[in-house]
Protein backbone atom coordinates (compact mmCIF):
# COMPACT_ATOMS: atom_id res chain seq x y z
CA UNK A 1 -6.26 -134.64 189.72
CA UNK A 2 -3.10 -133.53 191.83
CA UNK A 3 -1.11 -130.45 191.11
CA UNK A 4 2.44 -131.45 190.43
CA UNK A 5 4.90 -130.07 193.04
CA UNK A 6 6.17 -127.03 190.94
CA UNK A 7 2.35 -125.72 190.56
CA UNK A 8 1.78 -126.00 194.32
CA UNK A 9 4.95 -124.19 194.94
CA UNK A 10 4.40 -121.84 192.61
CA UNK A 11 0.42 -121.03 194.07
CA UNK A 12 2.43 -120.74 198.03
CA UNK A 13 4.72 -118.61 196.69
CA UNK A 14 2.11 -115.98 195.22
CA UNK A 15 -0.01 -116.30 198.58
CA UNK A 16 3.17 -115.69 200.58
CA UNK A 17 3.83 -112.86 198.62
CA UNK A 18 0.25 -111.51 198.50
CA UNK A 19 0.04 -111.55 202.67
CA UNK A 20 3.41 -109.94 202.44
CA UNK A 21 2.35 -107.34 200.77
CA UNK A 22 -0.71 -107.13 202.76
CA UNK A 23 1.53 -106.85 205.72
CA UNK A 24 3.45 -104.18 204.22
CA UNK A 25 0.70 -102.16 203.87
CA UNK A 26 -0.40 -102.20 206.96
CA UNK A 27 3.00 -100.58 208.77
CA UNK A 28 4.79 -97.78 206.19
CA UNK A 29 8.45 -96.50 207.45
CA UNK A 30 8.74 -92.75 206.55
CA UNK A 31 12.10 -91.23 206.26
CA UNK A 32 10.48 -87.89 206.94
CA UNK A 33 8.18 -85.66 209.16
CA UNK A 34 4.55 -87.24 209.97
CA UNK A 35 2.42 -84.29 210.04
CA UNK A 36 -1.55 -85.34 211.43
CA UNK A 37 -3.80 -82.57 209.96
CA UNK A 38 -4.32 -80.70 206.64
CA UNK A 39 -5.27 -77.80 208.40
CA UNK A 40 -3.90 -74.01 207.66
CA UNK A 41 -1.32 -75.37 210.60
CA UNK A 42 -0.69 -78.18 208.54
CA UNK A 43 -0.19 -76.56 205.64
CA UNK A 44 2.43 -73.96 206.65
CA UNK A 45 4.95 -75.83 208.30
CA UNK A 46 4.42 -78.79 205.00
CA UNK A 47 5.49 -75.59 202.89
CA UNK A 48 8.40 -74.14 205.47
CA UNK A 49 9.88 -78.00 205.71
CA UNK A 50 9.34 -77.47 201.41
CA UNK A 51 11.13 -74.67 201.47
CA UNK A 52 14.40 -76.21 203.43
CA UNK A 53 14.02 -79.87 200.91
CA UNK A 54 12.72 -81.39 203.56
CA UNK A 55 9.68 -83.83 202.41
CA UNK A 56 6.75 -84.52 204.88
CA UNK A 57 3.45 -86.54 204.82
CA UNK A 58 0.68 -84.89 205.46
CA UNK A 59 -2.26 -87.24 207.28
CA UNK A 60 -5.57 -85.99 207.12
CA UNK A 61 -8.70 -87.33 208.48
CA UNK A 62 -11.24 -86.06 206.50
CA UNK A 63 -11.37 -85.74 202.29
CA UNK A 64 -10.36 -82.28 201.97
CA UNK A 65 -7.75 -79.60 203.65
CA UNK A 66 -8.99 -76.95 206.13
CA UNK A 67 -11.80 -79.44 207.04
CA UNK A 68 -13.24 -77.28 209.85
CA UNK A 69 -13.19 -74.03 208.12
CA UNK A 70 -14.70 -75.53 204.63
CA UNK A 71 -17.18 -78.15 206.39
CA UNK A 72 -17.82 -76.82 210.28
CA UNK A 73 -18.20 -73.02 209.42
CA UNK A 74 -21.34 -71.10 208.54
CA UNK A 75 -21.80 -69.46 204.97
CA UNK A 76 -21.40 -65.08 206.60
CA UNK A 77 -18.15 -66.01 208.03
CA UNK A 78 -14.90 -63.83 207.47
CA UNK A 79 -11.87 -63.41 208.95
CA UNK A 80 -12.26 -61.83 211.68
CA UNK A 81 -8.38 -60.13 211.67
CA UNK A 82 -7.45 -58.07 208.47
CA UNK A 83 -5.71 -60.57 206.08
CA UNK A 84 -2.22 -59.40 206.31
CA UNK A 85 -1.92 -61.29 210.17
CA UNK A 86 -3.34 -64.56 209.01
CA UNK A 87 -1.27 -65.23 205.45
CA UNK A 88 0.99 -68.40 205.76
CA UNK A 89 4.97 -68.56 205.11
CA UNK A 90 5.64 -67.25 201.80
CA UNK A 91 2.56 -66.71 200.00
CA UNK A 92 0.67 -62.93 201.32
CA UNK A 93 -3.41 -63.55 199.95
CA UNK A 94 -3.94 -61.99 196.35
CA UNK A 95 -4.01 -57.83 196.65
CA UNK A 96 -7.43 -57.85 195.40
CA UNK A 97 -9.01 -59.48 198.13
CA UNK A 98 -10.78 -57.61 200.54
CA UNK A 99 -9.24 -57.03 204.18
CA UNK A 100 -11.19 -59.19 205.63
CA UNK A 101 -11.70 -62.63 203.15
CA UNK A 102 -14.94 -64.70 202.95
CA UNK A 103 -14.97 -68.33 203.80
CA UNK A 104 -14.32 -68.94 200.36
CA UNK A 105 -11.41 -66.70 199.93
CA UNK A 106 -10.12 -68.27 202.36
CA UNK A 107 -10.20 -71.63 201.44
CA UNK A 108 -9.51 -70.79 197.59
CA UNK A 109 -5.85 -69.10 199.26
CA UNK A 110 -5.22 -72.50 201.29
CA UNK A 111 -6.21 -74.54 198.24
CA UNK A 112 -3.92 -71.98 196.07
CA UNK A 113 -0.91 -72.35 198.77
CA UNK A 114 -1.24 -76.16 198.81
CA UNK A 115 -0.58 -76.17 194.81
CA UNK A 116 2.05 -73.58 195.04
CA UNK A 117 3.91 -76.01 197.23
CA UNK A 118 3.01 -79.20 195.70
CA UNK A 119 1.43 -80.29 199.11
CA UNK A 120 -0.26 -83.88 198.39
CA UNK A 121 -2.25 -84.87 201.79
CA UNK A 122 -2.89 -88.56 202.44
CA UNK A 123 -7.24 -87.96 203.21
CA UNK A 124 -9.16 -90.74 205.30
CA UNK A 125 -6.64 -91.27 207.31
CA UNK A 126 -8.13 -90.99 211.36
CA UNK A 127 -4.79 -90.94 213.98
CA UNK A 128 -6.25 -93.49 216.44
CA UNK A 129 -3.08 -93.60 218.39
CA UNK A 130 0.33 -92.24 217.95
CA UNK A 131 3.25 -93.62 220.69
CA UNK A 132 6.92 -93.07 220.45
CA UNK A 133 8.49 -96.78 220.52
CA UNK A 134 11.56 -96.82 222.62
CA UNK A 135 12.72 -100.22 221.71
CA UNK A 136 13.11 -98.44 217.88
CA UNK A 137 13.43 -95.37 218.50
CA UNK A 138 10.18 -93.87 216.06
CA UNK A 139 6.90 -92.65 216.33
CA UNK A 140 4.44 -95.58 215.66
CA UNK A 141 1.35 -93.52 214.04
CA UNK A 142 -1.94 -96.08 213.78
CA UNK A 143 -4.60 -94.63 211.13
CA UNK A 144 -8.14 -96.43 210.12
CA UNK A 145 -9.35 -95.34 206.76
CA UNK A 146 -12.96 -95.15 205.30
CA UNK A 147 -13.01 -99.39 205.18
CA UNK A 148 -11.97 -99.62 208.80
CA UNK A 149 -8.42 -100.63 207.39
CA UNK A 150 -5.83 -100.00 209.86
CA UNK A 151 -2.19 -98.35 208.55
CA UNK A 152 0.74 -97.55 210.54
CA UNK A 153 3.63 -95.22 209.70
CA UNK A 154 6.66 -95.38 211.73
CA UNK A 155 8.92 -91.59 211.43
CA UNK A 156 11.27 -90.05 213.59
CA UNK A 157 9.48 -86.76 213.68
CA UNK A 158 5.67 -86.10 215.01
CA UNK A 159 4.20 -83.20 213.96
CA UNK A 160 0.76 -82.20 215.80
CA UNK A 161 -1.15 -79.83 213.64
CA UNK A 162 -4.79 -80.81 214.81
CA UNK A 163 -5.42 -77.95 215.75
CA UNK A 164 -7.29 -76.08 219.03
CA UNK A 165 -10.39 -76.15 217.46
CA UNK A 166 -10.68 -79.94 216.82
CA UNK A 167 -14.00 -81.35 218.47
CA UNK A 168 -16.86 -79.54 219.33
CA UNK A 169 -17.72 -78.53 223.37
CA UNK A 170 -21.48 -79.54 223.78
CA UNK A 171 -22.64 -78.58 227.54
CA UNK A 172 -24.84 -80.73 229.09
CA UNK A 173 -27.70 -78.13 230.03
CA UNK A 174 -30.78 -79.90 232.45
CA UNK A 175 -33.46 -80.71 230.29
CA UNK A 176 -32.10 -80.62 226.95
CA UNK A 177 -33.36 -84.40 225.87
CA UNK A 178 -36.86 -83.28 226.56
CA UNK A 179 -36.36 -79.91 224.16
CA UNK A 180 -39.38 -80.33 221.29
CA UNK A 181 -36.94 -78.69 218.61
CA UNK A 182 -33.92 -79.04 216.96
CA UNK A 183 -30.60 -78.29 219.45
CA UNK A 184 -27.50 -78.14 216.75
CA UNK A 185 -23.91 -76.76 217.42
CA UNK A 186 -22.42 -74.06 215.48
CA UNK A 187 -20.08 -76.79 213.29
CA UNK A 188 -23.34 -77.48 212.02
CA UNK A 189 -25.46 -73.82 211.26
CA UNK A 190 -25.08 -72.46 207.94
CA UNK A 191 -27.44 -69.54 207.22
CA UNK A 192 -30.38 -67.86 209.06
CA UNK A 193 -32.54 -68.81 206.33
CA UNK A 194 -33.82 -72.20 207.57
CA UNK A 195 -34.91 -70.14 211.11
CA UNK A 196 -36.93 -67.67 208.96
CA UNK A 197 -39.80 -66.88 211.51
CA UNK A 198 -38.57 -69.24 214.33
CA UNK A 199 -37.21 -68.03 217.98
CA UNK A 200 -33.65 -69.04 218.30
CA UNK A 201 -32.03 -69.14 221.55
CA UNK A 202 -28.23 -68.67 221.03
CA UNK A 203 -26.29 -70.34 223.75
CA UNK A 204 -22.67 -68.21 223.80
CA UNK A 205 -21.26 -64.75 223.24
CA UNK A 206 -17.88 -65.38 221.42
CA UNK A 207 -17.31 -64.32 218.14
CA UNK A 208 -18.96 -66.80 216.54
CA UNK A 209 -22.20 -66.70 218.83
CA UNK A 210 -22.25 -62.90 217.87
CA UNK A 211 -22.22 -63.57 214.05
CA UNK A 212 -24.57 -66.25 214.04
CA UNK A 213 -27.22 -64.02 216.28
CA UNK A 214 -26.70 -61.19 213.58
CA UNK A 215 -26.83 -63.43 210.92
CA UNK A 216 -30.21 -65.14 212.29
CA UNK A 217 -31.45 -61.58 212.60
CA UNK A 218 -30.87 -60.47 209.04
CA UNK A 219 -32.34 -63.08 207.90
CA UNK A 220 -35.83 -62.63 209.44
CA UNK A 221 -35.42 -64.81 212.69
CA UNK A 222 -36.05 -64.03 216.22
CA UNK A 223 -33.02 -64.57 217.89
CA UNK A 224 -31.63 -64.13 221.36
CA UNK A 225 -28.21 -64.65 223.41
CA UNK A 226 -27.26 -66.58 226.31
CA UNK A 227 -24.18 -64.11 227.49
CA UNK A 228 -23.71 -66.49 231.23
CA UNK A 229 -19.64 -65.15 231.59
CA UNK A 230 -18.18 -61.59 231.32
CA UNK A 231 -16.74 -61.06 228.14
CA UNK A 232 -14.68 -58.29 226.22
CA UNK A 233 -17.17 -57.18 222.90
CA UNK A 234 -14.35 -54.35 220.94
CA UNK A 235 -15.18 -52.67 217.52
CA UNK A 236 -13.75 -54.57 214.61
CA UNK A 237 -11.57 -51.33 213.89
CA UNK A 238 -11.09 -47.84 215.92
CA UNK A 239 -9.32 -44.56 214.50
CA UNK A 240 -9.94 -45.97 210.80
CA UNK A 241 -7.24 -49.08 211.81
CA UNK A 242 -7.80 -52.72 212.71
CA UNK A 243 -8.31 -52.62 216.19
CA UNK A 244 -6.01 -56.28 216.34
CA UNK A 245 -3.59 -53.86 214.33
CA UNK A 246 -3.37 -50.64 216.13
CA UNK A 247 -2.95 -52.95 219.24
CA UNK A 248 0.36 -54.61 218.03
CA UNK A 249 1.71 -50.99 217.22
CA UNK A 250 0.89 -49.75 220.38
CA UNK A 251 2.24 -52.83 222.71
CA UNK A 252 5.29 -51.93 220.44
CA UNK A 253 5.36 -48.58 222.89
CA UNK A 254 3.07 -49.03 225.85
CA UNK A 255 3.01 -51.83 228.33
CA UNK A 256 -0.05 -54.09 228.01
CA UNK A 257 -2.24 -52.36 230.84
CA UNK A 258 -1.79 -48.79 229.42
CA UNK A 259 -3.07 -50.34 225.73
CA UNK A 260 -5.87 -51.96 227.54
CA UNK A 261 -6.88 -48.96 229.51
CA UNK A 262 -6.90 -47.36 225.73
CA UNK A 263 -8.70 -50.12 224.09
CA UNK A 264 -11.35 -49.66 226.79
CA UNK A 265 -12.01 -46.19 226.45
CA UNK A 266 -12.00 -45.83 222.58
CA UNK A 267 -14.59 -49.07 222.83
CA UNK A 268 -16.73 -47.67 225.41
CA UNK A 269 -16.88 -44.49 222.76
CA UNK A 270 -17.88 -46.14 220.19
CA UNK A 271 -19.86 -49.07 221.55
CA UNK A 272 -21.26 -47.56 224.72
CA UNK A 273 -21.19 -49.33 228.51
CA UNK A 274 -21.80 -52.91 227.22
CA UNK A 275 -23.23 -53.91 230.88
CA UNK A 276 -26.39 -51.92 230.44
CA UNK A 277 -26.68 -54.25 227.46
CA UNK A 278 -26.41 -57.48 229.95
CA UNK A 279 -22.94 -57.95 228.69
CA UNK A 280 -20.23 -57.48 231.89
CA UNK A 281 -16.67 -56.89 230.77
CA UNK A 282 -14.12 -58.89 232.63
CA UNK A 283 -12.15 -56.85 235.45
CA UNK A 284 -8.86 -57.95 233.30
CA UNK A 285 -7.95 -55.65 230.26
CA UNK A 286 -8.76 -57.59 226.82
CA UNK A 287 -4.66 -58.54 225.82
CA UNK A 288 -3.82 -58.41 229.51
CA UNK A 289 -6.85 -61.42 229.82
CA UNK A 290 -5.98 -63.33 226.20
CA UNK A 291 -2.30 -62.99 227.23
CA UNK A 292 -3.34 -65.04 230.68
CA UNK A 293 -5.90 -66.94 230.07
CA UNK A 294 -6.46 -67.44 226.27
CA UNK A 295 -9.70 -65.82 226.08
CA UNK A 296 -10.32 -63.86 223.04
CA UNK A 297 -12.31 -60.42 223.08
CA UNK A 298 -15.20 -60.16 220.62
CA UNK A 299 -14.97 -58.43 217.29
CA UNK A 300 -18.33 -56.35 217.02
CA UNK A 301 -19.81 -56.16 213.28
CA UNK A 302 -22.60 -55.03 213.76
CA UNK A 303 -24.25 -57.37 216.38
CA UNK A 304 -24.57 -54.75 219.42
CA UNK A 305 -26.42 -52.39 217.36
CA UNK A 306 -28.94 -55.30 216.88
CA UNK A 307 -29.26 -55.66 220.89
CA UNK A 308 -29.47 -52.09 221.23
CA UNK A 309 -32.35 -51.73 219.63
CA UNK A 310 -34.02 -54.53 220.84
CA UNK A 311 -33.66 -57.00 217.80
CA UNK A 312 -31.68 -59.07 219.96
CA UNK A 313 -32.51 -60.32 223.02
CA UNK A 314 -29.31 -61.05 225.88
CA UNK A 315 -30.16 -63.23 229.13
CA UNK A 316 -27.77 -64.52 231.66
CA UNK A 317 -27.07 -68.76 232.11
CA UNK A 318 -29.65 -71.12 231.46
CA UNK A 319 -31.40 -73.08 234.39
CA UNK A 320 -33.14 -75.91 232.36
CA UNK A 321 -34.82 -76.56 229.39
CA UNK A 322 -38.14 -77.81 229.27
CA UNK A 323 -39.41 -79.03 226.07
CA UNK A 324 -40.78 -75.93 224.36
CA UNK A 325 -39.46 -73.24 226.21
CA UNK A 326 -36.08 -72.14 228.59
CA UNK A 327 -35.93 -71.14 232.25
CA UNK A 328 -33.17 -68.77 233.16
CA UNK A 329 -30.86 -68.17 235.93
CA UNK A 330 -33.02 -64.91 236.69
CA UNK A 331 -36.36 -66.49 236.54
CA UNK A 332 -37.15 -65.09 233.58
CA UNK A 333 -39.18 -67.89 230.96
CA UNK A 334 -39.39 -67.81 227.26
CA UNK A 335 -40.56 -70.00 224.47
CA UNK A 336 -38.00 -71.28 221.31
CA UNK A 337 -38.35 -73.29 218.33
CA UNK A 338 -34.87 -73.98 218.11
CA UNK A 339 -31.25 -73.68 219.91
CA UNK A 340 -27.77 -72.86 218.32
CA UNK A 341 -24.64 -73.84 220.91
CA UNK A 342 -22.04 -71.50 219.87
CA UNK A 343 -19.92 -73.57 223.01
CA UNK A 344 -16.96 -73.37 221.31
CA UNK A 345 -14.12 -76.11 220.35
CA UNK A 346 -11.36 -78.41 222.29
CA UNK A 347 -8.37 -80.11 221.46
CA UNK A 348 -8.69 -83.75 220.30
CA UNK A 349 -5.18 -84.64 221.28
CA UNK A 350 -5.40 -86.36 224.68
CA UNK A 351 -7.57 -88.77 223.01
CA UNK A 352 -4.72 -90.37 220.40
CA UNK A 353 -1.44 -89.15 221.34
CA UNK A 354 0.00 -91.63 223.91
CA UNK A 355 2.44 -89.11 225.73
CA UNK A 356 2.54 -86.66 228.61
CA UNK A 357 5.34 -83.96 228.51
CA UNK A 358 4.49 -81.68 225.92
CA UNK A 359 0.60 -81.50 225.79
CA UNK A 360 -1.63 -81.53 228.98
CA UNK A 361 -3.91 -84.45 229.74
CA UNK A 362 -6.69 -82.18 230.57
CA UNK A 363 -7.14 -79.46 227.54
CA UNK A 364 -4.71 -81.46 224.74
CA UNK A 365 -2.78 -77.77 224.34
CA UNK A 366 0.98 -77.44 225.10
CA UNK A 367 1.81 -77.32 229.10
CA UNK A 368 4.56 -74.41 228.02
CA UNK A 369 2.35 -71.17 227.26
CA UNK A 370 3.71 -69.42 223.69
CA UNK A 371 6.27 -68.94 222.30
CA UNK A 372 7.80 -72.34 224.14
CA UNK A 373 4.80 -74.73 223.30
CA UNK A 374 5.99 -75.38 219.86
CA UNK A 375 9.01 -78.23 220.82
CA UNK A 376 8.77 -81.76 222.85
CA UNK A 377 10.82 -84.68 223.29
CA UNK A 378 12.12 -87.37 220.81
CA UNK A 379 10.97 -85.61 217.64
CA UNK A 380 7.79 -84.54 218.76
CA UNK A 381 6.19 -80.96 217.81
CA UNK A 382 3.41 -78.85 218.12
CA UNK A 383 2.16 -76.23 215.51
CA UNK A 384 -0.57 -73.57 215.69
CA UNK A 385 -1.68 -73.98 219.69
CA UNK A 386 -0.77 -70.72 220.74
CA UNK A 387 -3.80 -69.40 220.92
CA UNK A 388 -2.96 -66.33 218.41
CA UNK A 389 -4.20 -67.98 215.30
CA UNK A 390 -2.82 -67.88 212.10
CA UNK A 391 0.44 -65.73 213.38
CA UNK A 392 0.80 -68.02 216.10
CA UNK A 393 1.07 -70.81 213.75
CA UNK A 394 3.29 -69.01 211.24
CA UNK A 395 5.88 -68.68 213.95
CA UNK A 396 6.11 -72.36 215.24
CA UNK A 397 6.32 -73.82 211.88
CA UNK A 398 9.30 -71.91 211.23
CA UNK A 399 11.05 -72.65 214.03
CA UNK A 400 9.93 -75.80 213.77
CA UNK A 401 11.38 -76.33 210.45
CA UNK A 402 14.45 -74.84 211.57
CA UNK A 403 14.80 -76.95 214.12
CA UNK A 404 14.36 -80.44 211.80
CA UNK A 405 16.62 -78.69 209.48
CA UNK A 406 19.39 -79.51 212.03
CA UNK A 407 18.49 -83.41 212.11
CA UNK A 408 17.76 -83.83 208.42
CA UNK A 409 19.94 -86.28 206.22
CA UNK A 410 19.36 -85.29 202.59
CA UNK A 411 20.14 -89.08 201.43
CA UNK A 412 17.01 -90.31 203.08
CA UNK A 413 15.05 -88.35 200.55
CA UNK A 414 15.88 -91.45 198.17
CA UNK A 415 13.82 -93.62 199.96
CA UNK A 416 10.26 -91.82 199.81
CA UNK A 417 9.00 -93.42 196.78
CA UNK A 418 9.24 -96.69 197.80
CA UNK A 419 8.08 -96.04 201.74
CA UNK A 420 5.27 -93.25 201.27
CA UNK A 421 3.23 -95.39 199.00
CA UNK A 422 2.27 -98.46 200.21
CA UNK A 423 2.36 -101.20 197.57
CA UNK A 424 -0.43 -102.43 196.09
CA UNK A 425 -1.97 -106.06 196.84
């Protein structure tokens, strides 16, 4: 039996109208800021963009907001900076936390400053690419969610908020396919408890390699610490003060080599000559070499009192890895169960954004060194990749709010119902 020609129209009609809206779904206009992470970066300049009526969406790859610190970090951690430099715009952490938060202070203050602001993330959303169109004129942002379903939102404004910590660094060390135990990176250690008994070669000497030594040695493990590079190991806090705090009072007075020369001697005071422990200093100052190259000194809780007293073992680079045991650069040998690569973090950047002016093809951070990293071309901006953490990122989202306060057409707001959700097939 035939359909009559009203019932056939009728059945194109609702398919045409079904792959429209299919299409529509796939490519989202958005009359306001595109910011890519749901990081503490992200966060902050969502709430100082709040704070002017400007509206932004917030794109976030994983399910959750401050996905490295809640999924990538291991259960000891703190804040390694007293908790007055790392609050966000507008909200100081509650007065009875500590001055130093846990982990899940932390996260419980970000989760706090995301209601306070009404910040709504879209989660599942991967940035696969993100090019400025210059036939249109907008950022053309291509996401893949959790199906593999592609999305695209087109804005004027590109906000990068990914982050410097965004992938892990994994060396490739000689030998490390034929190791007979378990190799993990740091993203992935919790707790010391699973090593209970086991000898655990640490491979790195930031902060994080510190704390996870101590933190295998409290709980009953055997570790030791690949310290390869020179590196600047300061107590946490000197003359009852922060030692990141008396430092910003004193560069207030002194020049930065006079407050090094005084960082030095207080440390060497407290901590002792660090070289006898196998751990060089570099022949920079510690601000004078963060201030140059990025490279942040180590805040000592308790870890060098560990290696002092021989609970910690320090050797120099690795050679090769053989499948139960490591060779070192000095010829010394020793047998592990297991190796932690506290190697650190990179930019993603390079590997989605489709643009060369304002972030270097070679480490994804800003080509202008802070404070001028924050600002690109045609609505493009970069927040917290200054390499002074939480402040750092503090101070670009204002300005960069300030700056897309200048641009901003309160009318548009109108339109966000319609464009930020996509309709429904």
């Amino acid at each position: 039996m035939g359909y009559s020609e009203e019932v056939q129209g009728k059945r194109l009609h609702d398919r045409f109208n079904k792959n429209m809206m299919k299409t529509l779904a796939r490519c989202i206009w958005v009359p306001c800021p595109v910011i890519i992470g749901a990081g503490p970066s992200g966060l902050a300049i969502a709430a100082c963009l709040k704070e002017k009526g400007i509206p932004s969406l917030i794109l976030e790859k994983t399910n959750c907001i401050a996905s490295m610190w809640k999924l990538k970090t291991y259960d000891r951690l703190r804040l390694h900076l007293p908790k007055q430099f790392c609050e966000l715009p507008f909200m100081p952490f509650p007065a009875y936390f500590p001055t130093y938060p846990t982990k899940n202070q932390f996260m419980a203050y970000l989760e706090s400053y995301k209601n306070r602001f009404g910040l709504d993330p879209v989660f599942n959303k991967t940035v696969v690419s993100a090019e400025f169109d210059d036939r249109c004129g907008y950022w053309r942002i291509k996401t893949v969610g959790l199906k593999l379903e592609e999305t695209e939102y087109v804005s004027q404004w590109l906000i990068v908020a990914t982050g410097e910590n965004a992938d892990e660094v994994v060396p490739q060390i000689k030998g490390m396919d034929d190791f007979g135990g378990p190799i993990m990176h740091t993203s992935s250690y919790k707790s010391g408890r699973l090593f209970r008994g086991k000898d655990v070669l640490v491979v790195g000497c930031g902060n994080s390699g510190m704390e996870v030594s101590l933190d295998l040695c409290n709980s009953n493990a055997r570790p030791s610490l690949v310290v390869r590079d020179s590196v600047h190991v300061l107590p946490q806090e000197m003359l009852g003060k922060s030692t990141f705090g008396l430092s910003m009072w004193l560069l207030k007075w002194f020049p930065v080599r006079l407050v090094d020369r005084f960082l030095l001697m207080v440390s060497r005071f407290i901590l002792g000559d660090t070289g006898k422990l196998g751990i060089r200093r570099p022949k920079l100052g510690p601000l004078e070499l963060k201030s140059r190259c990025g490279k942040t000194p180590v805040l000592d809780v308790g870890t060098l009192a560990k290696i002092k007293n021989g609970d910690i073992k320090v050797f120099p680079g690795i050679k090769r890895i053989t499948r139960r045991a490591v060779e070192f650069v000095d010829g010394r040998r020793e047998d592990f169960d297991a190796i932690i690569l506290a190697t650190g973090y990179k930019s993603n950047v390079p590997q989605w954004l489709k643009e060369g002016d304002l972030f270097s093809e070679e480490d994804g951070m800003p080509r202008e060194a802070f404070p001028r990293g924050w600002k690109g071309e045609r609505g493009l901006y970069a927040v917290g990749f200054t390499k002074r953490g939480l402040l750092g990122a503090s101070f670009d989202a204002k300005l960069i709010a300030q700056d897309i306060e200048l641009q901003w057409k309160p009318e548009t707001a109108s339109l966000l119902p319609y464009y930020i959700q996509p309709p429904t097939p």
